[in-house]
N, C-alpha and C. Protein backbone atom coordinates (compact mmCIF):
# COMPACT_ATOMS: atom_id res chain seq x y z
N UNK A 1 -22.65 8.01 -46.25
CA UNK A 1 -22.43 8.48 -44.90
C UNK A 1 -22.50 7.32 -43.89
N UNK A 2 -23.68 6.47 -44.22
CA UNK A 2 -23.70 5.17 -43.50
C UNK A 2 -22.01 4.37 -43.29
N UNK A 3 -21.54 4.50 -44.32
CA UNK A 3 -20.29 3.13 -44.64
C UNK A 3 -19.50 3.99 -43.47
N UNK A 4 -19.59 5.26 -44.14
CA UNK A 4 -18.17 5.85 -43.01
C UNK A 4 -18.30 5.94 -41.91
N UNK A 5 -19.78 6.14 -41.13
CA UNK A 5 -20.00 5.99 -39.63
C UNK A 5 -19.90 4.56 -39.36
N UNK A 6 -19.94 3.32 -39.81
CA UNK A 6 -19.86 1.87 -39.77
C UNK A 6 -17.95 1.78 -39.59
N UNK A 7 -17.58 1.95 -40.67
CA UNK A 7 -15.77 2.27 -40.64
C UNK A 7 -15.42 3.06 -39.27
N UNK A 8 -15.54 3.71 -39.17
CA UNK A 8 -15.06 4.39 -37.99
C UNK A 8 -15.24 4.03 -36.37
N UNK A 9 -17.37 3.36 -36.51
CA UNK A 9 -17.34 2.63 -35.22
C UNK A 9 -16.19 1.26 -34.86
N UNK A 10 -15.95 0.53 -36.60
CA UNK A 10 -14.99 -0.96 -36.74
C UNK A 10 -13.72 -0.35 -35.94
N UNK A 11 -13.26 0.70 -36.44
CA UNK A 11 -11.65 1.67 -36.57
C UNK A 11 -11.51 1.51 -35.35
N UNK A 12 -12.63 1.84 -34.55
CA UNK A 12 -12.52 2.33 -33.07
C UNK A 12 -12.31 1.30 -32.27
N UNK A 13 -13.41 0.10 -32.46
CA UNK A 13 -13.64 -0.61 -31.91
C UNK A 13 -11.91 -1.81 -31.86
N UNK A 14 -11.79 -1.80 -32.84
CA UNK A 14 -10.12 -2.46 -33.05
C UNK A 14 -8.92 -2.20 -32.42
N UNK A 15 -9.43 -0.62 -32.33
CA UNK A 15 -8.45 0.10 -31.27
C UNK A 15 -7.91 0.12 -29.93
N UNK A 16 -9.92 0.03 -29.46
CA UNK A 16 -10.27 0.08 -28.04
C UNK A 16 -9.06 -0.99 -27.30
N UNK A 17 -8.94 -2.19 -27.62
CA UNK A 17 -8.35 -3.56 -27.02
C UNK A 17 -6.93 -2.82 -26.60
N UNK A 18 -6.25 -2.25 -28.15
CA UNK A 18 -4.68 -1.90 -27.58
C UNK A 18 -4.80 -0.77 -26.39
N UNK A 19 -5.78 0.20 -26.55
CA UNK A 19 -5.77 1.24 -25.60
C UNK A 19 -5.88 0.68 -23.92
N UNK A 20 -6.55 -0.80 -23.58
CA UNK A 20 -6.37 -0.42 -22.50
C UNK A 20 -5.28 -1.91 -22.05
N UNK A 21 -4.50 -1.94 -22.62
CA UNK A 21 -3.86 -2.95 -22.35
C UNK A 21 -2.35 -2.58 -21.94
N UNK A 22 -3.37 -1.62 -20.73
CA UNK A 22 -1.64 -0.91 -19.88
C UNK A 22 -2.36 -1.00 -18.68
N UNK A 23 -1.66 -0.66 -17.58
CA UNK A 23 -2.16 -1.14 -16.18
C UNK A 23 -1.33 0.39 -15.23
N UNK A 24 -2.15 0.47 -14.28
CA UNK A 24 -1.46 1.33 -13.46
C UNK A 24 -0.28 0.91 -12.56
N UNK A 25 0.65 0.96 -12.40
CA UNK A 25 1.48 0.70 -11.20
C UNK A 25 2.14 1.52 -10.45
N UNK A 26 2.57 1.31 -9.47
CA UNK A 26 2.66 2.32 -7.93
C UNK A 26 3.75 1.65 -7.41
N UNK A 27 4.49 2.51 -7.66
CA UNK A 27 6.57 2.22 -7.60
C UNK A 27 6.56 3.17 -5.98
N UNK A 28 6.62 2.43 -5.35
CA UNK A 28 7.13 2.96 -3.83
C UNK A 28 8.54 2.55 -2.98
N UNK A 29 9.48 3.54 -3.21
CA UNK A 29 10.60 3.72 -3.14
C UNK A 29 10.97 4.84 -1.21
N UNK A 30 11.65 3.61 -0.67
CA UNK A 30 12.08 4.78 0.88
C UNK A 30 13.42 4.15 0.83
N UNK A 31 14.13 5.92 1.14
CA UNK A 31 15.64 6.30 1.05
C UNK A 31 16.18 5.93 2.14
N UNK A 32 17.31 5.56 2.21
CA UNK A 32 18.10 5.36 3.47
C UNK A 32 18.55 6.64 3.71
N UNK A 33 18.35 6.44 5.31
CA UNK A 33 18.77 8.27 5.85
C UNK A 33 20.56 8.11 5.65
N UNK A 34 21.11 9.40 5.03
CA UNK A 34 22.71 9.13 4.19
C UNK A 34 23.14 10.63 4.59
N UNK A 35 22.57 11.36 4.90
CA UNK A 35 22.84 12.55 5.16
C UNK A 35 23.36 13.34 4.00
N UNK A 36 22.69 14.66 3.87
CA UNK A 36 23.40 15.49 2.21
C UNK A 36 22.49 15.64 1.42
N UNK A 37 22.10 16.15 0.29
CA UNK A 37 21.56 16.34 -0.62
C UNK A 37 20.37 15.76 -0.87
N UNK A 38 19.61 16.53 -1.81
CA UNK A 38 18.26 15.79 -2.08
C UNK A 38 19.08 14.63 -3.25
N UNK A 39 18.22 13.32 -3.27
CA UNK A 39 18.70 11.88 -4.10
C UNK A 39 17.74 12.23 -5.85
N UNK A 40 19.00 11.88 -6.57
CA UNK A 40 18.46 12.09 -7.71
C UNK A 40 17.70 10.06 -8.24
N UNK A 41 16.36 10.11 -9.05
CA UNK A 41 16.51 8.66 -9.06
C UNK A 41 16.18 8.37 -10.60
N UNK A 42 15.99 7.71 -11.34
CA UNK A 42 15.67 7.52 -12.51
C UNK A 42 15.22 6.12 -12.72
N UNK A 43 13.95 6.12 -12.97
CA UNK A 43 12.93 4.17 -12.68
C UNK A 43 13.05 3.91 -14.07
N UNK A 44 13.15 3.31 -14.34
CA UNK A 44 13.37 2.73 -15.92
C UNK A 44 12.88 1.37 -16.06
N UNK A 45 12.91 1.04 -17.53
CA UNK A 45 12.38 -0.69 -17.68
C UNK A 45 13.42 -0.96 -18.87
N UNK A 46 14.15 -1.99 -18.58
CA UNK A 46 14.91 -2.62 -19.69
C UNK A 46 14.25 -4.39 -19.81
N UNK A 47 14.65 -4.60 -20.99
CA UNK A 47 14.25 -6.05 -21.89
C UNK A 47 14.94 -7.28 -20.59
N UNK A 48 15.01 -8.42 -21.36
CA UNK A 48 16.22 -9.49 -21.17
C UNK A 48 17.37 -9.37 -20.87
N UNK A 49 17.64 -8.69 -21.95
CA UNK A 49 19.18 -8.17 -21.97
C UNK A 49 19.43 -6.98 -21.26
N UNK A 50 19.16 -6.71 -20.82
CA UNK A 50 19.54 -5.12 -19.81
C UNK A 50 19.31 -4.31 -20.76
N UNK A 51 18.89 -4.10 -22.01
CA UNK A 51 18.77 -3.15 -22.45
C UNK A 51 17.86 -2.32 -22.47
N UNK A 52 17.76 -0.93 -21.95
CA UNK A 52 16.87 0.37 -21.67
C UNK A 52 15.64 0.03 -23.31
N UNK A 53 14.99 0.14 -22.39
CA UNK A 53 13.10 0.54 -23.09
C UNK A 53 12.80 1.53 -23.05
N UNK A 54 12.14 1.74 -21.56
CA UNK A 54 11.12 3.35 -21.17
C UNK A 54 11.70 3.73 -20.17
N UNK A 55 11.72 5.00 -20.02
CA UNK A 55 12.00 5.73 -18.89
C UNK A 55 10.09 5.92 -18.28
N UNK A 56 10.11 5.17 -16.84
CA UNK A 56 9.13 5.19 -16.02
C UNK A 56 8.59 6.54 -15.25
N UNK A 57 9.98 6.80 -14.48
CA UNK A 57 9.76 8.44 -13.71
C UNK A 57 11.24 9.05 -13.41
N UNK A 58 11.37 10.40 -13.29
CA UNK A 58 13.07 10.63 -12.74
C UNK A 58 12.67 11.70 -11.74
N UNK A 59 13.03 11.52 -10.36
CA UNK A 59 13.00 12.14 -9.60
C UNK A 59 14.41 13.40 -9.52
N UNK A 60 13.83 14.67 -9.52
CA UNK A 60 15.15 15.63 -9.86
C UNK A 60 14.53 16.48 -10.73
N UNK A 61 14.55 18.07 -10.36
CA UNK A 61 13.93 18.80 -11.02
C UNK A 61 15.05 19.28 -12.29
N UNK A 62 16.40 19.26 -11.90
CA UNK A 62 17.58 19.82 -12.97
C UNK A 62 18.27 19.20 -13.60
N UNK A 63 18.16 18.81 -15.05
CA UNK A 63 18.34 17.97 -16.19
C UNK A 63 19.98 17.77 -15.97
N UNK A 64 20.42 19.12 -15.74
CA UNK A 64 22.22 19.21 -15.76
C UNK A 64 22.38 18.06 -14.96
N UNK A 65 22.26 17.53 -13.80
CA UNK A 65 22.73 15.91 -12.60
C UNK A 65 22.13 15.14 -13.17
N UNK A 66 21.47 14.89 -14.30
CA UNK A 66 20.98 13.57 -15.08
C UNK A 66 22.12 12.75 -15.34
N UNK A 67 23.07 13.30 -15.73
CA UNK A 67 24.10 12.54 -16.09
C UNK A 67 24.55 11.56 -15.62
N UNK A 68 24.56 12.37 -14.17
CA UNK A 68 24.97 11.38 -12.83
C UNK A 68 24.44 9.79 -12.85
N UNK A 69 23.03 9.96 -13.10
CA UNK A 69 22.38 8.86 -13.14
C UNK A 69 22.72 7.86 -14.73
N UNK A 70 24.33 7.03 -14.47
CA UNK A 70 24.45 6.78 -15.44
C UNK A 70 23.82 5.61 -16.85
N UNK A 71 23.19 4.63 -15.83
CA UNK A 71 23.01 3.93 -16.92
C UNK A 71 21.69 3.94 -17.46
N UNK A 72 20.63 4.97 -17.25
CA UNK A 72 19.74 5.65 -17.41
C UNK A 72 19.89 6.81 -18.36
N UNK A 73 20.74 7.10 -17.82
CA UNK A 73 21.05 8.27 -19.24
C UNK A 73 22.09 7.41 -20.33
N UNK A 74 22.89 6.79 -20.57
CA UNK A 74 23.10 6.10 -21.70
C UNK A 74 21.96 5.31 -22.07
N UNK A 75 21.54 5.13 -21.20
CA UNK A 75 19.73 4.06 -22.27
C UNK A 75 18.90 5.20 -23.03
N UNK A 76 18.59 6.15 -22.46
CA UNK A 76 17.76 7.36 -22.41
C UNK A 76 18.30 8.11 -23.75
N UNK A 77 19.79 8.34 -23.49
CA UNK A 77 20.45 9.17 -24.55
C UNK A 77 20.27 10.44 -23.88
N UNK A 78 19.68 10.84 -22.49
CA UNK A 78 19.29 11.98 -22.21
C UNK A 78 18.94 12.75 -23.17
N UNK A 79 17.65 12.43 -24.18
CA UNK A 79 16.26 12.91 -24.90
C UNK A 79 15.33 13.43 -23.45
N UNK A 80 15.16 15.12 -23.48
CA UNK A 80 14.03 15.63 -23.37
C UNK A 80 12.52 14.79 -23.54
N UNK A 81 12.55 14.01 -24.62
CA UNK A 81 11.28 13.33 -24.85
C UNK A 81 11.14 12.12 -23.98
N UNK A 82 12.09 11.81 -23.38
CA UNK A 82 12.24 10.68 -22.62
C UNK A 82 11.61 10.35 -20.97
N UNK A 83 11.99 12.04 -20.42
CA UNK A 83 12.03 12.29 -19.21
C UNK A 83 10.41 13.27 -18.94
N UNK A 84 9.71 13.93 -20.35
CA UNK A 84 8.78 15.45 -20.08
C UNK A 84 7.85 14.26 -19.51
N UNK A 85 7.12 15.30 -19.01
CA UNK A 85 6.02 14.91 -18.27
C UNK A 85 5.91 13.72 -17.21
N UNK A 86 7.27 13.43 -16.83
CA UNK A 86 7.51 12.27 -16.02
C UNK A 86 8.36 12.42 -15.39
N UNK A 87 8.79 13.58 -14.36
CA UNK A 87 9.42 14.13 -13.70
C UNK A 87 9.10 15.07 -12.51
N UNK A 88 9.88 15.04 -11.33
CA UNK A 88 9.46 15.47 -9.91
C UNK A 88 10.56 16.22 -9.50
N UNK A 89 10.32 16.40 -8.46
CA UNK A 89 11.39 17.28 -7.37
C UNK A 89 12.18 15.61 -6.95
N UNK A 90 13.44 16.07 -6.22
CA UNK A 90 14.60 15.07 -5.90
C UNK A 90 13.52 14.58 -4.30
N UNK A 91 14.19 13.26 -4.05
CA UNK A 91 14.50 13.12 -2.76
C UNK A 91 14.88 13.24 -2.07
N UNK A 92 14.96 13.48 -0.36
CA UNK A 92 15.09 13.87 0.51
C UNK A 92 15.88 12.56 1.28
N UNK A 93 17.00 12.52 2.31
CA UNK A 93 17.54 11.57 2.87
C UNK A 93 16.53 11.07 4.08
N UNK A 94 16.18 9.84 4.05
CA UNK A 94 15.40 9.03 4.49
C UNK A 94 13.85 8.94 4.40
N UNK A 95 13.64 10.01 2.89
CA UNK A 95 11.99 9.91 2.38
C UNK A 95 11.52 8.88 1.74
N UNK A 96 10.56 9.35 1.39
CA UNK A 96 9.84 8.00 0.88
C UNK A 96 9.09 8.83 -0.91
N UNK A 97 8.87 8.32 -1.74
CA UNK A 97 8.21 8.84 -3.17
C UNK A 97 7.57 7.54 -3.45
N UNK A 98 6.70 7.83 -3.77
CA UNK A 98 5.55 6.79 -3.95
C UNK A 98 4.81 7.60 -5.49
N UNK A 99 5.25 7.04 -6.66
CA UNK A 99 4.33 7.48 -7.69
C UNK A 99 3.58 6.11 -8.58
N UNK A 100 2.54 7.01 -9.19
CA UNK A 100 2.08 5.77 -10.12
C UNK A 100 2.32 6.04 -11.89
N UNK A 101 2.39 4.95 -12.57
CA UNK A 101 2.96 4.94 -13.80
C UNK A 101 1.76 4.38 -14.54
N UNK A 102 1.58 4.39 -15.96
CA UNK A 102 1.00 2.93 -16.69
C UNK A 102 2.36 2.67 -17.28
N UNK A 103 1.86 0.94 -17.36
CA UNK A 103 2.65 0.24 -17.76
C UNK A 103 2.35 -0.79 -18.58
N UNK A 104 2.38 -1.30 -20.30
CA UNK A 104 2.39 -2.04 -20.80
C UNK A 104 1.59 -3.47 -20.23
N UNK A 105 0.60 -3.66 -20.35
CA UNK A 105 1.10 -5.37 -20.05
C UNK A 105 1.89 -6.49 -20.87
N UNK A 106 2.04 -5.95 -21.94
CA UNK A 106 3.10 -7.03 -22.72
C UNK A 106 4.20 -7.36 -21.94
N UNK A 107 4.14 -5.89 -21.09
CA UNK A 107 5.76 -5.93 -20.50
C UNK A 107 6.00 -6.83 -19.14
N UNK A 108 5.26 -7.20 -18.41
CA UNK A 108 4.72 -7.80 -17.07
C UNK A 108 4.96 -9.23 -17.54
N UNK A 109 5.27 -9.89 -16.36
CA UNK A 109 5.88 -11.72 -17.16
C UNK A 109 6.49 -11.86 -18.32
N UNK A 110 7.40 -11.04 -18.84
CA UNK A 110 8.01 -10.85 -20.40
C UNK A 110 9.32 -10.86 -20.06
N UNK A 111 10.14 -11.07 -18.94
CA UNK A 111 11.70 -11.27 -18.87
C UNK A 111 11.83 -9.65 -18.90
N UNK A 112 10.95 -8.70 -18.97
CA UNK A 112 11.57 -6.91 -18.71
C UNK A 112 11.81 -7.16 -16.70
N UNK A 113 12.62 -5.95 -16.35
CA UNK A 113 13.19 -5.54 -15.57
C UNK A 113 13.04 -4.24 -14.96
N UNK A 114 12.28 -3.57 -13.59
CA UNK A 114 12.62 -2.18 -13.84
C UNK A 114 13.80 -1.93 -13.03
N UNK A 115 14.90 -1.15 -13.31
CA UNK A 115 15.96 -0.60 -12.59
C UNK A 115 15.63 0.69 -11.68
N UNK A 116 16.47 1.27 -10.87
CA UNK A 116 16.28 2.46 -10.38
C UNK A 116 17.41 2.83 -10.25
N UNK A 117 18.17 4.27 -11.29
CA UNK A 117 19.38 4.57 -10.95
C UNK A 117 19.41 5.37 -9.57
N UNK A 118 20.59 5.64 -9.18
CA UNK A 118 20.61 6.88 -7.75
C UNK A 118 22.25 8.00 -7.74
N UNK A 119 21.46 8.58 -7.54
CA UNK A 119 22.87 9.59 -7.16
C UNK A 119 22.60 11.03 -6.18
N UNK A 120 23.30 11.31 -5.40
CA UNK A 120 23.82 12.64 -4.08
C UNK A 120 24.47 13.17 -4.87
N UNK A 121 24.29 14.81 -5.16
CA UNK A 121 25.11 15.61 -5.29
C UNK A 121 26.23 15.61 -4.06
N UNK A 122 27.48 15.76 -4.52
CA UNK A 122 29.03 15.53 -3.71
C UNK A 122 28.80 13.55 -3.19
N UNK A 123 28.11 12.39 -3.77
CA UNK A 123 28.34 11.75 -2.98
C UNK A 123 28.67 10.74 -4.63
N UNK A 124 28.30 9.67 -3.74
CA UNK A 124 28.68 8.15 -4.62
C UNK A 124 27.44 8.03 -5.49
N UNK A 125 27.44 7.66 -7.05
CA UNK A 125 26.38 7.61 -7.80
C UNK A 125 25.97 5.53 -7.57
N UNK A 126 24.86 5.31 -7.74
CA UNK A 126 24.55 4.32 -7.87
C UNK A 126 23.60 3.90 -9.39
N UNK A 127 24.32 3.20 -10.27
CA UNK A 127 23.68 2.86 -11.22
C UNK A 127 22.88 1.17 -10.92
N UNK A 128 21.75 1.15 -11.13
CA UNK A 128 21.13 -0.13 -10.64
C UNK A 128 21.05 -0.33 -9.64
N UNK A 129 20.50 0.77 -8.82
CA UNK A 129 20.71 0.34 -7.11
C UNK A 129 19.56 -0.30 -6.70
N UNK A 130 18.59 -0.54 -7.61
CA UNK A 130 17.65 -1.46 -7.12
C UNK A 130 17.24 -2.25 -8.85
N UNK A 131 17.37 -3.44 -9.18
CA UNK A 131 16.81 -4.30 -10.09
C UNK A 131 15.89 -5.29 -9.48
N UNK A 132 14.80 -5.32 -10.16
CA UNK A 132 14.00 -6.04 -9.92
C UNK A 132 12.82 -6.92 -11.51
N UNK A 133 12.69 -7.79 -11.89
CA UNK A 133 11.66 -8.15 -12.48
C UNK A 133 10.79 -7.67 -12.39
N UNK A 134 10.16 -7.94 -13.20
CA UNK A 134 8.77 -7.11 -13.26
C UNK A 134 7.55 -8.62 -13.64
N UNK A 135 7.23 -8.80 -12.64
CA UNK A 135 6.91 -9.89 -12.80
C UNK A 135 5.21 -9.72 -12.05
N UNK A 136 4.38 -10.18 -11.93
CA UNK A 136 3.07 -10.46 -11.10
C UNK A 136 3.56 -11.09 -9.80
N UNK A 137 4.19 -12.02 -9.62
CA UNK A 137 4.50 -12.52 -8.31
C UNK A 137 5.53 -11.65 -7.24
N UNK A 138 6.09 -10.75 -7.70
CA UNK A 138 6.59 -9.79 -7.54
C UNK A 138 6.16 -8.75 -7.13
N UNK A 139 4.95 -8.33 -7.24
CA UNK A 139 4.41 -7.18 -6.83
C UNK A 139 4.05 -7.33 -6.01
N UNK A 140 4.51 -5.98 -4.84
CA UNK A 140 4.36 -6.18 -3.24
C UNK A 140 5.40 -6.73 -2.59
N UNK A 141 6.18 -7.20 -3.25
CA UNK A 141 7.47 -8.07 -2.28
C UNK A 141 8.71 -7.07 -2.52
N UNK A 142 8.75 -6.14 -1.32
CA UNK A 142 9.85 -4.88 -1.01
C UNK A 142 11.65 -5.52 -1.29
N UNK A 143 12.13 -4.82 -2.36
CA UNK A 143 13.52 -5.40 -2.48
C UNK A 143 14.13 -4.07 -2.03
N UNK A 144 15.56 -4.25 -1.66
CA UNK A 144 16.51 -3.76 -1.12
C UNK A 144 17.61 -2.93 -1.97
N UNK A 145 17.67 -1.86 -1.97
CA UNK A 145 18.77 -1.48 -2.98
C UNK A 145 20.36 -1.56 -2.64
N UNK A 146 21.25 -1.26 -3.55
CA UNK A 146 22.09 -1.37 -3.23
C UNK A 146 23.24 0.04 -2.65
N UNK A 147 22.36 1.15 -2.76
CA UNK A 147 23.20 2.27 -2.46
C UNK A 147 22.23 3.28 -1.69
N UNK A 148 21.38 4.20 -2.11
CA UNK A 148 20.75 5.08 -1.26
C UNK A 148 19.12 4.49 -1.05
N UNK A 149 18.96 3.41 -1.93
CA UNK A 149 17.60 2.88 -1.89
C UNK A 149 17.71 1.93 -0.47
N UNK A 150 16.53 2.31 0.58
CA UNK A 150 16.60 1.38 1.60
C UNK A 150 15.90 0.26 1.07
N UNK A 151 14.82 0.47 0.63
CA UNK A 151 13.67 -0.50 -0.36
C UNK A 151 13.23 0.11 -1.30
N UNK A 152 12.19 -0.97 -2.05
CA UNK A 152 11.25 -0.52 -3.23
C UNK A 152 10.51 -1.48 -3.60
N UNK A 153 9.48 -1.21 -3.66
CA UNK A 153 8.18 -1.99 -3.98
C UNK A 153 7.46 -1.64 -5.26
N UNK A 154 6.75 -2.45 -6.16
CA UNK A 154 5.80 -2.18 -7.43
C UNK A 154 4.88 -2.84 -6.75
N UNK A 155 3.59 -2.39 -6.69
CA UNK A 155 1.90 -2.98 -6.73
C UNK A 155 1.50 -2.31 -8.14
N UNK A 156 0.60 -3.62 -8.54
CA UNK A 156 -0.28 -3.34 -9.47
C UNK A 156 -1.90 -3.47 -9.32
């Protein structure tokens, strides 16, 4: 009984390191006032290569306008498992959504990227309307999107 309570404190203890080697971050995103529809958004993290990792958060309560958000849903594959538990109501023209995530630290100074897709029902979709590194020196310094994103900021 001894060995196996000894094994299990080791088991744990080996564990503990990977478990907390994620960090909170706080993605704060304000819309340009565009008039129309609530803004669908989808925060994502891709590698080097642009290629999709994790889906971060998707703002938009109805899976059917995912689509819209295209290069998020070809990374995604639009998997259910991708989006549960990491999902909100849409945005509002000229709001602001401020959520927090964990996030890897492998992934932080590693050449990853987070994107933010965008799209208006009846309007213009924006895929990548905000890219940014994901970097430490980076956090806190508000970038500019390119379509319904007025800014967006990561603090960690």
């Amino acid at each position: 009984m001894k060995k196996l309570a000894v094994s299990i404190s080791l088991a744990g203890a080996l564990a503990l390191p990977g478990l907390v080697q994620a960090r909170p971050v706080t993605l704060t995103t304000q819309l340009q006032g565009y008039g129309g529809n609530g803004a669908y958004l989808a925060f994502y993290v891709t590698d080097a290569n642009g290629q999709y990792k994790k889906t971060l958060w998707v703002a938009g309560k109805k899976a059917k306008y995912y689509k819209n958000l295209r290069d998020w849903a070809r990374g995604s594959g639009l998997k259910a498992s991708e989006f549960d538990g990491v999902s909100g109501a849409s945005v509002g023209s000229g709001r602001a959504l401020k959520v927090t995530v964990e996030l890897a630290d492998a992934l932080i100074d590693a050449g990853y990227e987070i994107r933010v897709d965008s799209a208006v029902e009846d309007q213009r979709d924006n895929p990548a309307d905000v890219r940014v590194p994901l970097t430490t020196n980076g956090a806190g310094k508000p970038v500019t999107g390119r379509g319904y994103i007025k800014s967006f900021t990561y603090a960690m």
